[in-house]
Protein backbone atom coordinates (compact mmCIF):
# COMPACT_ATOMS: atom_id res chain seq x y z
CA UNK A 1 -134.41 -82.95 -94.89
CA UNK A 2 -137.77 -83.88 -96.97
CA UNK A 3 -137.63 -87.25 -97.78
CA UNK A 4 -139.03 -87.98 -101.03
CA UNK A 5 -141.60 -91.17 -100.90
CA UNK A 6 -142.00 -92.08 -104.93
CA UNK A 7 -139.72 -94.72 -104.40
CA UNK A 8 -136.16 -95.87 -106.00
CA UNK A 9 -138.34 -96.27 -109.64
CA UNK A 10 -138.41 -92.24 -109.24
CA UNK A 11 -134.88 -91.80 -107.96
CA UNK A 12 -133.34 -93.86 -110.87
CA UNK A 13 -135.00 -91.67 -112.98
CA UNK A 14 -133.16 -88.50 -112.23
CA UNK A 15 -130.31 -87.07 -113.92
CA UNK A 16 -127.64 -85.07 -111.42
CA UNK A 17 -125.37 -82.49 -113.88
CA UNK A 18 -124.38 -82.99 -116.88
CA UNK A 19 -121.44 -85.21 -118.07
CA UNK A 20 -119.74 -83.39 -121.11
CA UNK A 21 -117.62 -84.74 -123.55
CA UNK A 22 -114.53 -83.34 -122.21
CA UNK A 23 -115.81 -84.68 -118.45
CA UNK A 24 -115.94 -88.31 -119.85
CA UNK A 25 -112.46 -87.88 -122.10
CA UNK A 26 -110.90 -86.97 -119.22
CA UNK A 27 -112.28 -89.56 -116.53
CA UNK A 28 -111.76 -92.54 -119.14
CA UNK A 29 -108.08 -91.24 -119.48
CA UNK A 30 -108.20 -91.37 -115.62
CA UNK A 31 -109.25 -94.86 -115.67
CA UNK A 32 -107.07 -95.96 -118.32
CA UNK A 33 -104.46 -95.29 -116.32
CA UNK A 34 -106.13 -96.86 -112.93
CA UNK A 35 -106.46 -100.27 -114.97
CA UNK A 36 -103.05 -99.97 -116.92
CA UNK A 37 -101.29 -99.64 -113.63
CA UNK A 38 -103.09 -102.00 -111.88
CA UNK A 39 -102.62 -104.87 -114.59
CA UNK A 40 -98.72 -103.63 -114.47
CA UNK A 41 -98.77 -104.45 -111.20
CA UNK A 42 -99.93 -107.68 -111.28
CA UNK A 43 -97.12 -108.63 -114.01
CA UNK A 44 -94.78 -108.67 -111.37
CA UNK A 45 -94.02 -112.13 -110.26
CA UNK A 46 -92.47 -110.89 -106.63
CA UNK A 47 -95.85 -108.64 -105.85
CA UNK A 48 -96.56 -109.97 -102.25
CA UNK A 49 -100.28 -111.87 -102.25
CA UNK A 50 -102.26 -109.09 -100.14
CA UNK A 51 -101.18 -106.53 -102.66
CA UNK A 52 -102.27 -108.36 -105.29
CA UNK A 53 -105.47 -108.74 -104.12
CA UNK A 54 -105.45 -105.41 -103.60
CA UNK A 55 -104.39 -104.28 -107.23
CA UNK A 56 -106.97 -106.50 -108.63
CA UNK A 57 -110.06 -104.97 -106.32
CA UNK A 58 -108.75 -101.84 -107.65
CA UNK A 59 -108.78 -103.03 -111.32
CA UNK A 60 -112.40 -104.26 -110.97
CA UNK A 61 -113.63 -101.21 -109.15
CA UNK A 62 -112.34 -99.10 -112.58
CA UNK A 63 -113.53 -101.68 -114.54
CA UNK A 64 -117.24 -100.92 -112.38
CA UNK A 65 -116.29 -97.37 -112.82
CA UNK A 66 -116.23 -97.84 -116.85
CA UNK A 67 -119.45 -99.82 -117.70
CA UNK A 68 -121.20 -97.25 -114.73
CA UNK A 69 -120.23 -94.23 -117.11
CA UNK A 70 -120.99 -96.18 -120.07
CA UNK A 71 -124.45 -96.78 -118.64
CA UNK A 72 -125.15 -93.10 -118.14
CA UNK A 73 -124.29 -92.21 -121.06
CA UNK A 74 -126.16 -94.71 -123.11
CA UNK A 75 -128.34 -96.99 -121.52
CA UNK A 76 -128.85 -99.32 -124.68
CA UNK A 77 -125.17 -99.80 -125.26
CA UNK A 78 -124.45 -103.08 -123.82
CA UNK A 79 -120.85 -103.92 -122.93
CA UNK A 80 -119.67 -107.54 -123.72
CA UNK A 81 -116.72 -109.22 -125.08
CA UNK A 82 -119.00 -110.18 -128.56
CA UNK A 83 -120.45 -106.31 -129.22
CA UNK A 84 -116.47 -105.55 -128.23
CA UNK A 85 -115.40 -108.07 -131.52
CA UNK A 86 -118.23 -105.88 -133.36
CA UNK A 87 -116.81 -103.05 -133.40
CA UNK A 88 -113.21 -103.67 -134.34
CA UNK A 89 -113.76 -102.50 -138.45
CA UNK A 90 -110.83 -104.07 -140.32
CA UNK A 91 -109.61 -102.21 -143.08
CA UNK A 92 -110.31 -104.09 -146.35
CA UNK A 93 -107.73 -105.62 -148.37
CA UNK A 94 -104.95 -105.18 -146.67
CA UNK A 95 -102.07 -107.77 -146.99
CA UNK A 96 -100.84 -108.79 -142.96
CA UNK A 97 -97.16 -109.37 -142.60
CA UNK A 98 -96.57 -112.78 -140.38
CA UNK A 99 -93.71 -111.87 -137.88
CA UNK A 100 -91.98 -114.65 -136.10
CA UNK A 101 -92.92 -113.12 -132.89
CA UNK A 102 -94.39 -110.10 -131.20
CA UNK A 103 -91.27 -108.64 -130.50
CA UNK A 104 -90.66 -108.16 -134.29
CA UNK A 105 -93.95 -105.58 -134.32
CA UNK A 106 -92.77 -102.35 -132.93
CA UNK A 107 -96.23 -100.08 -132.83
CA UNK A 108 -96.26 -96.46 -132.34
CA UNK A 109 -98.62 -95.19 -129.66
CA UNK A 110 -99.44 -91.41 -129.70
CA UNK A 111 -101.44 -89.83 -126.37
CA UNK A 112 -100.89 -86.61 -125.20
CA UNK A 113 -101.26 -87.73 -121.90
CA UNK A 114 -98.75 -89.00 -119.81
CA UNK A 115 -99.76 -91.39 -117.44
CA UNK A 116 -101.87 -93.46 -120.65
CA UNK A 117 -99.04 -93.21 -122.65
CA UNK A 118 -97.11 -94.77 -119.92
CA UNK A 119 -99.43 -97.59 -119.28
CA UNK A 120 -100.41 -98.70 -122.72
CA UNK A 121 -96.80 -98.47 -123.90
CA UNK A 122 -96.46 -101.14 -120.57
CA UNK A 123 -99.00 -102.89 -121.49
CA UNK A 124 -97.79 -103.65 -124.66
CA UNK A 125 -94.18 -104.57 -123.34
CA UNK A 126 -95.74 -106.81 -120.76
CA UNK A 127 -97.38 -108.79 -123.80
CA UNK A 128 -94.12 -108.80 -125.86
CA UNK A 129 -94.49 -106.08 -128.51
CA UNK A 130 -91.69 -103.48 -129.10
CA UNK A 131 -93.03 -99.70 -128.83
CA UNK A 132 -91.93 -96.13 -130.11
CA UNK A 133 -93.86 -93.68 -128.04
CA UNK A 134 -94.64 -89.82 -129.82
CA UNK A 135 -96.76 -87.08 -127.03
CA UNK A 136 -98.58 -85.85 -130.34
CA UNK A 137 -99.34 -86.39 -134.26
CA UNK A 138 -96.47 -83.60 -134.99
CA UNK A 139 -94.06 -85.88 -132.77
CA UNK A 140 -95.62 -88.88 -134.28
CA UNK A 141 -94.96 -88.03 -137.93
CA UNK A 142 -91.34 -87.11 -137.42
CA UNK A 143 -90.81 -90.86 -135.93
CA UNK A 144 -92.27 -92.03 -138.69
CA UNK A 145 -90.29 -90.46 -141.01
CA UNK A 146 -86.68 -91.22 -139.48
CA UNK A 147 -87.67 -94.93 -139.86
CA UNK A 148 -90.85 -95.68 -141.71
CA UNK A 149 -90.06 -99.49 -142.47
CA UNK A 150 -89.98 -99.88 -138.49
CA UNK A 151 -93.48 -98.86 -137.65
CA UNK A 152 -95.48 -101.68 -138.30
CA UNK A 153 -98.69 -100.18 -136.34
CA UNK A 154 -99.76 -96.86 -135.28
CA UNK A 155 -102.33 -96.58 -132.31
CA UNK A 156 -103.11 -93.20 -131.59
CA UNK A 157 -105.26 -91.00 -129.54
CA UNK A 158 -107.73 -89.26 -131.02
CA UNK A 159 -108.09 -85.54 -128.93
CA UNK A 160 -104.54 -84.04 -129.20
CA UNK A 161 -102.92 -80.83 -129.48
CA UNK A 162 -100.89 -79.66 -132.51
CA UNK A 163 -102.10 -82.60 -134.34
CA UNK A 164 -105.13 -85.09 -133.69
CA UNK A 165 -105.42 -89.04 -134.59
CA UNK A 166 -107.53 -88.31 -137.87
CA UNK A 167 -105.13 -85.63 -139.12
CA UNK A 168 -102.21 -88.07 -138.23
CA UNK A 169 -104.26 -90.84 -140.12
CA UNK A 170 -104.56 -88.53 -143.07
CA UNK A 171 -100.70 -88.24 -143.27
CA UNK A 172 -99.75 -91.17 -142.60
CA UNK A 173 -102.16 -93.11 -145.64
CA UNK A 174 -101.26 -90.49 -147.49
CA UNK A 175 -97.31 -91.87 -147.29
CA UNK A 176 -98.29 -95.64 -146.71
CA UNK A 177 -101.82 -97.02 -148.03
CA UNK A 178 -101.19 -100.08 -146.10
CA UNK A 179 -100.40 -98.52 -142.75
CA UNK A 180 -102.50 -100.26 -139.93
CA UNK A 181 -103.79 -97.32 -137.93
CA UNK A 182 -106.21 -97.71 -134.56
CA UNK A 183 -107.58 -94.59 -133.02
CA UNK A 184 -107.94 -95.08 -128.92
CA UNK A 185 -110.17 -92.17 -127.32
CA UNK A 186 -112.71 -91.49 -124.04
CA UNK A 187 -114.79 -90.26 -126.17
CA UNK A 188 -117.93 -93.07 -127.09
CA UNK A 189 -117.23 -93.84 -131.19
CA UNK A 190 -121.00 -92.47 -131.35
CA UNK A 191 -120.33 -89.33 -129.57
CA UNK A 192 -118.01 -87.71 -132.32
CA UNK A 193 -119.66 -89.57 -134.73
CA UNK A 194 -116.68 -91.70 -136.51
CA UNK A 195 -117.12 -94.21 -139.39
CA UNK A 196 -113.52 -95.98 -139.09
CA UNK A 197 -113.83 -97.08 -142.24
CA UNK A 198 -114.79 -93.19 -143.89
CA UNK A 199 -111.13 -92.31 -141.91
CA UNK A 200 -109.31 -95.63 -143.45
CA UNK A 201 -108.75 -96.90 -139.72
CA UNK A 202 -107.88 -100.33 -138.61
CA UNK A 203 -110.12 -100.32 -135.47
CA UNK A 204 -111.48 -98.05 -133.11
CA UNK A 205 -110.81 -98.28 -129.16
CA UNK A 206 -112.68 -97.12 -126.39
CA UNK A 207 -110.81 -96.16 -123.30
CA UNK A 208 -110.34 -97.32 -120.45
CA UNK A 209 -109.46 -101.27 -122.11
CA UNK A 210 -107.63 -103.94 -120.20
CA UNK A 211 -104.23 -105.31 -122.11
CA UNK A 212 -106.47 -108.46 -123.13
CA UNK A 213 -108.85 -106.57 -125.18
CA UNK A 214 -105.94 -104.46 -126.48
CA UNK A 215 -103.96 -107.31 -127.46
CA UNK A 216 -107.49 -109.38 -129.06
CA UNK A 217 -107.37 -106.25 -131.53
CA UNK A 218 -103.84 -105.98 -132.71
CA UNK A 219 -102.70 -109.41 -133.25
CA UNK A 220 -104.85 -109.97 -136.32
CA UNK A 221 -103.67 -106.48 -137.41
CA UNK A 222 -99.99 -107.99 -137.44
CA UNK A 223 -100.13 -111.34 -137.12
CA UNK A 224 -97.92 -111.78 -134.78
């Protein structure tokens, strides 16, 4: 094997592959689910000590995983809690109902895929909010309709069959002006290249995100 003597300044500078944008959708879906599961598990009060050490090493090797990918893909981004608050856009002029409590919010998540929908739906639950869960925009819009005074937030995927998040946004403002929508995706907000504000959206999510950061975003959304 030729060893190659330019030193790790050279080796840093090489790019294996390509990641595309499919690649990174689908391995911050993975993730999403890694950390989801993870943070369920530590919810539960009778989880013996040695596995939850071992749920949260796993949590905060995804969470590695995620600002590693994030790093490849855009070296200048930097990750913090503050550039996080940044880039939550909060739709103008919209009045916010003040619930008694969480569980008086029920918020529809849409994701196509299964194990995310699972996880942010129990993520949610784990923080007190009530949920209605829809596998696509089509599925989405016909919960909706049966009860539109019960939705009080929509967060939906963006990438989804049948129907995506922005065409689901379009109907849904289209029926309610004051709907509170958030759009969760893998995809970087820079890689498709989304103003959330040109779209009408409440906030925009990056996936994988921990039920902390999840939570940071929607309670101003419903004041809850």
């Amino acid at each position: 094997m030729k060893i190659d003597k330019r030193g790790p300044e050279h080796i840093d500078s090489v790019v294996v592959g390509e990641l595309t944008h499919g690649d990174l959708h689908s391995f911050n879906n993975l993730l999403q689910g890694i950390i989801g599961l993870s943070e369920l598990l530590n919810c539960n009060p009778d989880l013996p000590a040695d596995a939850r050490t071992d749920s949260n090493a796993i949590l905060e090797m995804a969470q590695s995983a995620s600002d590693l990918i994030k790093k490849v893909k855009q070296a200048s981004r930097v990750e913090d809690a503050e550039s996080e608050i940044r880039a939550v856009e909060v739709t103008p002029d919209v009045d916010v109902p003040k619930p008694k409590n969480r569980s008086d919010v029920n918020i529809l998540i849409v994701e196509d895929d299964p194990l995310v929908l699972k996880v942010v739906a129990g993520m949610l639950k784990a923080v007190g909010y009530s949920t209605i869960t829809a596998r696509d925009g089509l599925e989405a819009l016909e919960k909706y309709k049966e009860n539109p005074d019960k939705v009080s937030l929509v967060l939906s995927d963006l990438a989804m069959p049948r129907m995506n998040g922005l065409e689901l946004t379009e109907k849904l403002l289209t029926d309610n002006p004051n709907m509170k929508i958030i759009i969760m995706s893998g995809y970087l907000q820079e890689e498709p290249e989304i103003d959330p504000g040109e779209f009408g959206l409440a906030a925009w999510l990056e996936k994988p995100m921990t039920a902390a950061r999840l939570t940071a975003v929607i309670q101003p959304l419903v004041g809850a």
